[in-house]
N, C-alpha and C. Protein backbone atom coordinates (compact mmCIF):
# COMPACT_ATOMS: atom_id res chain seq x y z
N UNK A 1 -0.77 116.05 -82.58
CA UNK A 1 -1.04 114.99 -83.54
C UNK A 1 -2.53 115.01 -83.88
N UNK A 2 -2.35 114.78 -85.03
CA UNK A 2 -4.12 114.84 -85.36
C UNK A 2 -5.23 113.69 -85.26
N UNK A 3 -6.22 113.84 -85.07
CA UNK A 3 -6.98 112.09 -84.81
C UNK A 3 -6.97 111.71 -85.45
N UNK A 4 -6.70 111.41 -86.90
CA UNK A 4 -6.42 110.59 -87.96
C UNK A 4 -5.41 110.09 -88.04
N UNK A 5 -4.21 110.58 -87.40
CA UNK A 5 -3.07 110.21 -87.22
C UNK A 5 -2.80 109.26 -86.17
N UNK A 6 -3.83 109.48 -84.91
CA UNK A 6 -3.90 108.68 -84.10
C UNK A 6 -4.31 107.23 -84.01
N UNK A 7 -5.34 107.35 -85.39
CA UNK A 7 -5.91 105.72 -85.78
C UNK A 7 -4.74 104.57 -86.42
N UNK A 8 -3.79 105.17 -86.84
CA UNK A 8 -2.73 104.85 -87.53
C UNK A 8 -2.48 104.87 -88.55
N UNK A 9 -1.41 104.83 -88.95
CA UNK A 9 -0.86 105.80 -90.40
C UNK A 9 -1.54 105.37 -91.53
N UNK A 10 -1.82 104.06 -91.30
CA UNK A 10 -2.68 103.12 -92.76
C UNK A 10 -3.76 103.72 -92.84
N UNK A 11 -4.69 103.75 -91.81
CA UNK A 11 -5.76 103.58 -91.30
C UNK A 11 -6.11 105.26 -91.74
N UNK A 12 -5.33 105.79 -91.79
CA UNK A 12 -5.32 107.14 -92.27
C UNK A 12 -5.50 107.87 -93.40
N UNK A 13 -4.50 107.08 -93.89
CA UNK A 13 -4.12 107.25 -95.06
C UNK A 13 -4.13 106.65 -96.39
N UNK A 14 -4.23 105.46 -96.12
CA UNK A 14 -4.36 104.44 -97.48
C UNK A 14 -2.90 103.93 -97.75
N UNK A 15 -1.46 104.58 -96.72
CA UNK A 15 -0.61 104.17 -97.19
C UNK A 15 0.21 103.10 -95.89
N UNK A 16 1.11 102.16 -96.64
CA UNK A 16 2.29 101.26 -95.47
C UNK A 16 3.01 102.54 -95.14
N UNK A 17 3.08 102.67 -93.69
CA UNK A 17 3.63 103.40 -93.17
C UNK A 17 5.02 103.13 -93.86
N UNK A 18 5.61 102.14 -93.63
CA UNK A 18 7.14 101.65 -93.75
C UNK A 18 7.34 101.68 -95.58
N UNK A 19 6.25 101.02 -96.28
CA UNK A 19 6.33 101.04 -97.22
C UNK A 19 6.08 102.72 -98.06
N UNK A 20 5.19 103.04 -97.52
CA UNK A 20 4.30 104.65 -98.17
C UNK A 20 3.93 103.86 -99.65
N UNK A 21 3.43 102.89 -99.68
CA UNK A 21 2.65 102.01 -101.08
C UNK A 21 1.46 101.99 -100.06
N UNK A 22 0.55 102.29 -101.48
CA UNK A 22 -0.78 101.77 -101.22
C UNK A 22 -1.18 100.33 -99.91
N UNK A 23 -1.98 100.33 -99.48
CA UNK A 23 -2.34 99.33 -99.01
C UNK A 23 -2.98 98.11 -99.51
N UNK A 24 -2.98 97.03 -99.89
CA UNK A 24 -3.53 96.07 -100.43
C UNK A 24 -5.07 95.86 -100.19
N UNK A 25 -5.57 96.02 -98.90
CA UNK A 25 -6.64 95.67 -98.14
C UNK A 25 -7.08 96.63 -97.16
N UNK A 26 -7.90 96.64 -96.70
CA UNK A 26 -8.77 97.92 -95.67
C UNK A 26 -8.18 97.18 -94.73
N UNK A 27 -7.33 98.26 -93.62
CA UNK A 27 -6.43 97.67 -92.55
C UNK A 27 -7.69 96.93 -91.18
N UNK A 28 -6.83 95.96 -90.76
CA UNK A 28 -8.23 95.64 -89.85
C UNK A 28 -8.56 96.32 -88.68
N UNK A 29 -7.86 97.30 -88.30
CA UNK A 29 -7.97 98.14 -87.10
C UNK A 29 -9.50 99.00 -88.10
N UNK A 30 -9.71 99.26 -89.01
CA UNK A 30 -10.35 100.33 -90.35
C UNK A 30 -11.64 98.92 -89.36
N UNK A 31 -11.72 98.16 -90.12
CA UNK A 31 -12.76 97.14 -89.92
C UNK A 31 -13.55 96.10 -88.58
N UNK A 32 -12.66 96.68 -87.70
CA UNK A 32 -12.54 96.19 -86.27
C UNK A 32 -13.45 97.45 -85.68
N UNK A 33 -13.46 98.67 -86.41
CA UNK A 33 -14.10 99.58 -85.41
C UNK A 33 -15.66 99.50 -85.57
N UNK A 34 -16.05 98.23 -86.21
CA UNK A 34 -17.39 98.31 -86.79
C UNK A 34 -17.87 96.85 -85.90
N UNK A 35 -19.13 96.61 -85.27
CA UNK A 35 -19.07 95.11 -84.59
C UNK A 35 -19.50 93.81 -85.39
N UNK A 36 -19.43 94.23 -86.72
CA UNK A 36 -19.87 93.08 -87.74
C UNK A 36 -19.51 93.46 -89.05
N UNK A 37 -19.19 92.48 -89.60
CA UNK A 37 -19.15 92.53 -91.03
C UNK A 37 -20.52 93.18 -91.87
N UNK A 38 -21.35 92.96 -91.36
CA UNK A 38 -22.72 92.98 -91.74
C UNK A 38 -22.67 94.53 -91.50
N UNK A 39 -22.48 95.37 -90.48
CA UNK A 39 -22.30 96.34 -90.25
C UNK A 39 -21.41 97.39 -91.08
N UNK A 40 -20.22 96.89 -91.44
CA UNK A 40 -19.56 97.72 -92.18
C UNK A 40 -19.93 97.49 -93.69
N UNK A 41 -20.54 96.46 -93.97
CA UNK A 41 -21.44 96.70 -95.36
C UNK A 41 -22.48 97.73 -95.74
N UNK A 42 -23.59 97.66 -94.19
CA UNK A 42 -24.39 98.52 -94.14
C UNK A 42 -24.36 100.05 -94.16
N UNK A 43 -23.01 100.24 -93.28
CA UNK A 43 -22.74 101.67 -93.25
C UNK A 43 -21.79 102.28 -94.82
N UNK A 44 -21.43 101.55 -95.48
CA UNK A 44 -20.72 101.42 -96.68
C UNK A 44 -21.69 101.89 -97.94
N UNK A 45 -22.59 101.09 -97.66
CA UNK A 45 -23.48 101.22 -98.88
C UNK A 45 -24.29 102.57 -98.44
N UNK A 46 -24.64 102.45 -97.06
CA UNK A 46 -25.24 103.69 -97.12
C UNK A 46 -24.85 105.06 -97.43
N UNK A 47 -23.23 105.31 -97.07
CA UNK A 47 -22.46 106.24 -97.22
C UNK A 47 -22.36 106.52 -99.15
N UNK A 48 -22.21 105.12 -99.56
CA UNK A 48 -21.92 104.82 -100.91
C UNK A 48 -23.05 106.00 -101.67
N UNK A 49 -24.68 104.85 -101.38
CA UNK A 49 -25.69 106.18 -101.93
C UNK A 49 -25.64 107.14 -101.88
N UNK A 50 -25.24 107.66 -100.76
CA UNK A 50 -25.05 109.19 -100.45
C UNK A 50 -24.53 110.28 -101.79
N UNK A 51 -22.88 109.91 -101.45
CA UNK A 51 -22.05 110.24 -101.95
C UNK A 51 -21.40 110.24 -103.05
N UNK A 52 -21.24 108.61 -103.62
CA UNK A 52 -20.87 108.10 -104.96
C UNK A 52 -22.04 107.86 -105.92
N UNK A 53 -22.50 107.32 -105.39
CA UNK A 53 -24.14 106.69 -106.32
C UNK A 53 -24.60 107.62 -107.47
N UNK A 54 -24.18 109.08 -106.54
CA UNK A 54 -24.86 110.29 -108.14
C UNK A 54 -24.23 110.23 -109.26
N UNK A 55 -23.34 109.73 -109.14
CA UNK A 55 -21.99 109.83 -110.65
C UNK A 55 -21.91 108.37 -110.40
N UNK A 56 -21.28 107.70 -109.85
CA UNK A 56 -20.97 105.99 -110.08
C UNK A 56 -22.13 105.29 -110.20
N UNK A 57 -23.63 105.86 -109.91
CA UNK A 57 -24.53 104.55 -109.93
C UNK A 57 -24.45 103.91 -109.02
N UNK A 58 -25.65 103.12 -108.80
CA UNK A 58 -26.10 102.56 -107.24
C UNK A 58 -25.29 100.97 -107.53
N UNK A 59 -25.17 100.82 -109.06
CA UNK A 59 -24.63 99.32 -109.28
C UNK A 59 -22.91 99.66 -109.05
N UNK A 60 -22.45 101.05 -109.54
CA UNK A 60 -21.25 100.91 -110.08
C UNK A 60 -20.98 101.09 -111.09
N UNK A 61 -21.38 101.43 -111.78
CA UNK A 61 -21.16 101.33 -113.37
C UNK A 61 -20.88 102.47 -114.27
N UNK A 62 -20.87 103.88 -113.46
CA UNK A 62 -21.01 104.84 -113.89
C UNK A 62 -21.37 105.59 -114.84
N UNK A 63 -22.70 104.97 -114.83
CA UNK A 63 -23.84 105.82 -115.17
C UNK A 63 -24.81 106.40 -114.44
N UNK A 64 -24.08 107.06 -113.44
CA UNK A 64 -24.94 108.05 -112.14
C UNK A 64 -25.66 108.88 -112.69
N UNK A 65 -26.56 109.08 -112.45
CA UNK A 65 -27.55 110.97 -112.84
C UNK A 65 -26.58 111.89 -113.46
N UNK A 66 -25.74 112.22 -112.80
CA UNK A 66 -24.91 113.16 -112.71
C UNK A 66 -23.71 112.91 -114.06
N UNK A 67 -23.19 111.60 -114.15
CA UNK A 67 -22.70 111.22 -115.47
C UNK A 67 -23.55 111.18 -116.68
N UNK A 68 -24.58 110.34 -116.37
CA UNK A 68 -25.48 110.61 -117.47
C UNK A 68 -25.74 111.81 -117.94
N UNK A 69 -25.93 112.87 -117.32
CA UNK A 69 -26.32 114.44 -117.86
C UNK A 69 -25.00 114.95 -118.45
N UNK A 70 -24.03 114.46 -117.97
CA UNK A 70 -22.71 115.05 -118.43
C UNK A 70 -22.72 114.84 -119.94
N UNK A 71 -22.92 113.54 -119.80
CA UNK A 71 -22.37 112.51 -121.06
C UNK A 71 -22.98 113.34 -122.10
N UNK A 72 -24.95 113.24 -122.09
CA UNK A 72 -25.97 114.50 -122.47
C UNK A 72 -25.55 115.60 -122.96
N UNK A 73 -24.46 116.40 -122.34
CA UNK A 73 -23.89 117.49 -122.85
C UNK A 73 -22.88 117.63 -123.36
N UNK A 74 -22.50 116.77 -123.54
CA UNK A 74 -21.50 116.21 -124.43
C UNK A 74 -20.09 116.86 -123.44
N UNK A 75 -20.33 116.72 -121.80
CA UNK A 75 -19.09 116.63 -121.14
C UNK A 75 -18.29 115.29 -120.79
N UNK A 76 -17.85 115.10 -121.87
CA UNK A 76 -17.63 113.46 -121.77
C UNK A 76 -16.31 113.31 -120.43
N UNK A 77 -15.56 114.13 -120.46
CA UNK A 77 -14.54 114.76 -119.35
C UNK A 77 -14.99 113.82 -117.72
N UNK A 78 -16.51 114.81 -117.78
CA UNK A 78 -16.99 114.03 -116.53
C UNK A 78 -17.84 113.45 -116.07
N UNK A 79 -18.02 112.28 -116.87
CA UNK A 79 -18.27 111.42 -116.28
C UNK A 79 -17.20 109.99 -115.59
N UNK A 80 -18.24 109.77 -114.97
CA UNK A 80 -17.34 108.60 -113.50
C UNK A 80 -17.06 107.47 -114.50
N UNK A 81 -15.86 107.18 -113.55
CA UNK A 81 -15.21 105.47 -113.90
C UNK A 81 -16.48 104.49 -113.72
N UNK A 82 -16.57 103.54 -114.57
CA UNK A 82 -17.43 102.23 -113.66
C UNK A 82 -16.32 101.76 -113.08
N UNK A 83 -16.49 100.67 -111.79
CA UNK A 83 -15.74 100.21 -110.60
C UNK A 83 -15.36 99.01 -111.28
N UNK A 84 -16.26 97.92 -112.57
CA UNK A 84 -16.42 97.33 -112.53
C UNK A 84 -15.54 97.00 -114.00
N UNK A 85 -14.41 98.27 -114.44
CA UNK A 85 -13.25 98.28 -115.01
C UNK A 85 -12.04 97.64 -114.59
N UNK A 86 -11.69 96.54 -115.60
CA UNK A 86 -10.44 95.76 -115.20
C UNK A 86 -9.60 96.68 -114.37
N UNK A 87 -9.32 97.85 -114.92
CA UNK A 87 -8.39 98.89 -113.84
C UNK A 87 -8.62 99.15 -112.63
N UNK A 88 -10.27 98.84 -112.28
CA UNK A 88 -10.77 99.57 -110.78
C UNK A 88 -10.68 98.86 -110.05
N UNK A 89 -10.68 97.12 -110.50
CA UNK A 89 -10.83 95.97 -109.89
C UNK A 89 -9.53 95.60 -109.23
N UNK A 90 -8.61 96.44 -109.98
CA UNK A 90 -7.32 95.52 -109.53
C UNK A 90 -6.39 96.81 -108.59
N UNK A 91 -7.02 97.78 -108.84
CA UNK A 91 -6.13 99.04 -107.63
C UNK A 91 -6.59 98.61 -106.30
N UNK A 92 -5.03 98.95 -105.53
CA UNK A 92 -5.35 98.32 -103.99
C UNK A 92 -6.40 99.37 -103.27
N UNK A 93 -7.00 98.62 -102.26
CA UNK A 93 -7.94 98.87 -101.10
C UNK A 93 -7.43 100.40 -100.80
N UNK A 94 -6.05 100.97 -100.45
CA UNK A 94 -5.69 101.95 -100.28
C UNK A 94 -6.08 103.01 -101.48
N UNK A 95 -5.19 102.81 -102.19
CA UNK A 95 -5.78 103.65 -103.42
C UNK A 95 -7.36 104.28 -103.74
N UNK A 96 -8.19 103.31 -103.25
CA UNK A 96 -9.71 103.96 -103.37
C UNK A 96 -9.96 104.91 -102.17
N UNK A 97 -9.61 104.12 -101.52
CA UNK A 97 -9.73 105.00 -99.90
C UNK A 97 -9.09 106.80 -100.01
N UNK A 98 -7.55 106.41 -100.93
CA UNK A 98 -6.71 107.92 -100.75
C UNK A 98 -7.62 108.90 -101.97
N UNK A 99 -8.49 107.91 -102.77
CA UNK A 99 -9.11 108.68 -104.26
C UNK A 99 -10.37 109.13 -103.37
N UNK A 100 -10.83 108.39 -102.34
CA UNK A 100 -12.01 109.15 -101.79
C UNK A 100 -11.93 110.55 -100.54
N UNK A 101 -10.90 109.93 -100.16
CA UNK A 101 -10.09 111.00 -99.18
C UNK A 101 -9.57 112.41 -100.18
N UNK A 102 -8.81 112.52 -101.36
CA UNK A 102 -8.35 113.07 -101.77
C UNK A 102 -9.25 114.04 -103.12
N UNK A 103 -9.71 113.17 -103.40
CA UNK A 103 -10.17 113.56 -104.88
C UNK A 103 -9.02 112.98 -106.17
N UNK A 104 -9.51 113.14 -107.13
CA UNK A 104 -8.86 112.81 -108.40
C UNK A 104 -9.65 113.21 -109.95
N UNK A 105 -9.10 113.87 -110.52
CA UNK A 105 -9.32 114.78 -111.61
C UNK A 105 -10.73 115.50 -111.20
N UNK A 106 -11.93 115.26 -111.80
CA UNK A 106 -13.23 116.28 -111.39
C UNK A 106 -13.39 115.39 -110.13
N UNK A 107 -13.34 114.51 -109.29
CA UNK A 107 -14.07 113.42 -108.27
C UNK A 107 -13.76 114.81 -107.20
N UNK A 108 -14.44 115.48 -106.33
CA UNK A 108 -13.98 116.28 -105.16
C UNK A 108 -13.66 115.17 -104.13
N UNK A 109 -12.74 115.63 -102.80
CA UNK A 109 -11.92 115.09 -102.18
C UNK A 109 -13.47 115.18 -100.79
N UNK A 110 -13.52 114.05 -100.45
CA UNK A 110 -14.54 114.06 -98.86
C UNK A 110 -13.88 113.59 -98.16
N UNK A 111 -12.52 114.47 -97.55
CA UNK A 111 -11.50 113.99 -96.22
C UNK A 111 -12.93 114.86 -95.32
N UNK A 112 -13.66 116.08 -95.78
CA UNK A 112 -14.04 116.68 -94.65
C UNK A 112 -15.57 116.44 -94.57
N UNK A 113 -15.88 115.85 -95.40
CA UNK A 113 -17.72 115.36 -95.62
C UNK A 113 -17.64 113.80 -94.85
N UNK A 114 -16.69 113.06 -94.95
CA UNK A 114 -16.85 111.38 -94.58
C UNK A 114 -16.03 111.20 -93.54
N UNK A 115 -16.40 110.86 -93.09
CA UNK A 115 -14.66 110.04 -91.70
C UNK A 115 -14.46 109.46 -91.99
N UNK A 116 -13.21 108.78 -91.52
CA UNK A 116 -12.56 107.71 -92.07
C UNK A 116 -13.21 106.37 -91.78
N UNK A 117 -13.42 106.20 -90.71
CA UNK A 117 -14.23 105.20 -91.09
C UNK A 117 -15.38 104.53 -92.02
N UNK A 118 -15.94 105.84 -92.18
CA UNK A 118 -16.72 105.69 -93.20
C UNK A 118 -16.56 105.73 -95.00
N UNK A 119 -15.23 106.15 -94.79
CA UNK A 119 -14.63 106.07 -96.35
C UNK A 119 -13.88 104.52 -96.14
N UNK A 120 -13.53 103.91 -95.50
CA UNK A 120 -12.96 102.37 -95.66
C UNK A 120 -14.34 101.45 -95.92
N UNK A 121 -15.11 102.13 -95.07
CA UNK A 121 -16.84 101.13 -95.07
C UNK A 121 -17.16 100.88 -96.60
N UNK A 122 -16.99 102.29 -97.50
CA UNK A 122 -17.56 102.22 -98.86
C UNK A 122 -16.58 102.32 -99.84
N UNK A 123 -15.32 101.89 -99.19
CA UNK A 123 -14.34 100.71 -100.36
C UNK A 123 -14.97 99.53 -100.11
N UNK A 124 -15.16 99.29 -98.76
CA UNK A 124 -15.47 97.61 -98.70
C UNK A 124 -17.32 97.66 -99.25
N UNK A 125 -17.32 98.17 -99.60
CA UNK A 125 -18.99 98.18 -100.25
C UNK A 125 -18.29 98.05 -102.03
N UNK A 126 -17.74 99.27 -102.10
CA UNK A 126 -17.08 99.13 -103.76
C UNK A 126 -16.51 97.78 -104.25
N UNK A 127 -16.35 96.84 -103.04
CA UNK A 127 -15.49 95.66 -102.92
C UNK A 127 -16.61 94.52 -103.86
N UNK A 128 -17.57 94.45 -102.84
CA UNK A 128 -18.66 94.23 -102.63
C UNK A 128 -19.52 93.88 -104.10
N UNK A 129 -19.66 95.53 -104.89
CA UNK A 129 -20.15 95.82 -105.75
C UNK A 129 -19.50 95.08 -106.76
N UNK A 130 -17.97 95.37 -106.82
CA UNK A 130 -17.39 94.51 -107.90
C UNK A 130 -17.50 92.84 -108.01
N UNK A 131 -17.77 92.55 -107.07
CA UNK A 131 -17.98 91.38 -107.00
C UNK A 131 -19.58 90.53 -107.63
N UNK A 132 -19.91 91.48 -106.82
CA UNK A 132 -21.51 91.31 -107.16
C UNK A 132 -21.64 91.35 -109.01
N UNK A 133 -20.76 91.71 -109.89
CA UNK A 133 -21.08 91.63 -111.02
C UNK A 133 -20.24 91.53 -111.89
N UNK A 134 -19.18 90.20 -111.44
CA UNK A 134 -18.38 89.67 -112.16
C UNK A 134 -18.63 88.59 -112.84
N UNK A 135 -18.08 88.86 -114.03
CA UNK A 135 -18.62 87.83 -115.35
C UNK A 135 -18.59 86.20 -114.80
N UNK A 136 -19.72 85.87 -115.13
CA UNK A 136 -20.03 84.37 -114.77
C UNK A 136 -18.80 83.78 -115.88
N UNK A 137 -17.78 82.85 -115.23
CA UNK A 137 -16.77 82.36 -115.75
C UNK A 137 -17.34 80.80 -116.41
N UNK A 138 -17.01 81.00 -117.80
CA UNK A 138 -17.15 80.07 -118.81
C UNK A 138 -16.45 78.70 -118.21
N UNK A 139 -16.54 77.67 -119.13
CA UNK A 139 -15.84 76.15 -119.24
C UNK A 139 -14.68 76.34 -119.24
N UNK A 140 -14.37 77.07 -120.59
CA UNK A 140 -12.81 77.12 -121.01
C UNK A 140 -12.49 78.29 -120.10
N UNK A 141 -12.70 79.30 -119.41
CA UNK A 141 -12.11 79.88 -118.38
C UNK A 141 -11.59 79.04 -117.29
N UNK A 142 -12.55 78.14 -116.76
CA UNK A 142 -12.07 77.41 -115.62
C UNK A 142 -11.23 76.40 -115.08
């Protein structure tokens, strides 16, 4: 059995074992291995810069270096999602985790650059981010 397998199947994978659907939320065994909340922010964001920040931007927004030059060359193909897309906001906790684990269209897959722990850390940072820059809700919104 492999050590990823050993953390448990969610925790692995991004998927309900029973279900094999996405996961709604970063499982708490994912968030328990960290001794603070404060902690798994920290290691999140840091992983985040690393890794995502060149194409997604340090806000999210995807206008990373790396998108921006694309865009420049008129590779419109690849550049990054912003996070901060009605679509990004509303895919479960799993789903980002299996898109960072896996890859998806140009995004390369870091099952072997990140551990898992550290790919749940910087969903819950992506969490984070989206939050951090959600539209201040009007009168008639509320």
């Amino acid at each position: 059995m492999s050590r990823e397998m050993e953390r448990g199947y969610d925790v692995a994978t991004g998927l309900g074992a029973m279900s094999k659907t996405y996961v709604d939320k970063v499982p708490r065994q994912a968030i328990a291995a960290f001794p603070s909340r404060e902690a798994i922010m920290a290691r999140g964001k840091d992983r985040y810069e690393i890794f995502c920040a060149p194409c997604h931007s340090l806000s999210g927004d995807g206008k990373g270096m790396i998108s921006r030059r694309a865009a420049a060359l008129g590779a419109t193909g690849l550049v990054a999602p912003s996070f901060h897309d009605d679509r990004l906001r509303h895919v479960p906790d799993g789903q980002l985790y299996a898109t960072i684990t896996n890859g998806l269209r140009n995004m390369p897959a870091y099952a072997h650059n990140i551990p898992v722990q550290d790919r749940w850390a910087i969903v819950q940072y992506i969490r984070a981010l989206q939050l951090s820059q959600l539209p201040e809700k009007t009168e008639q919104s509320q």
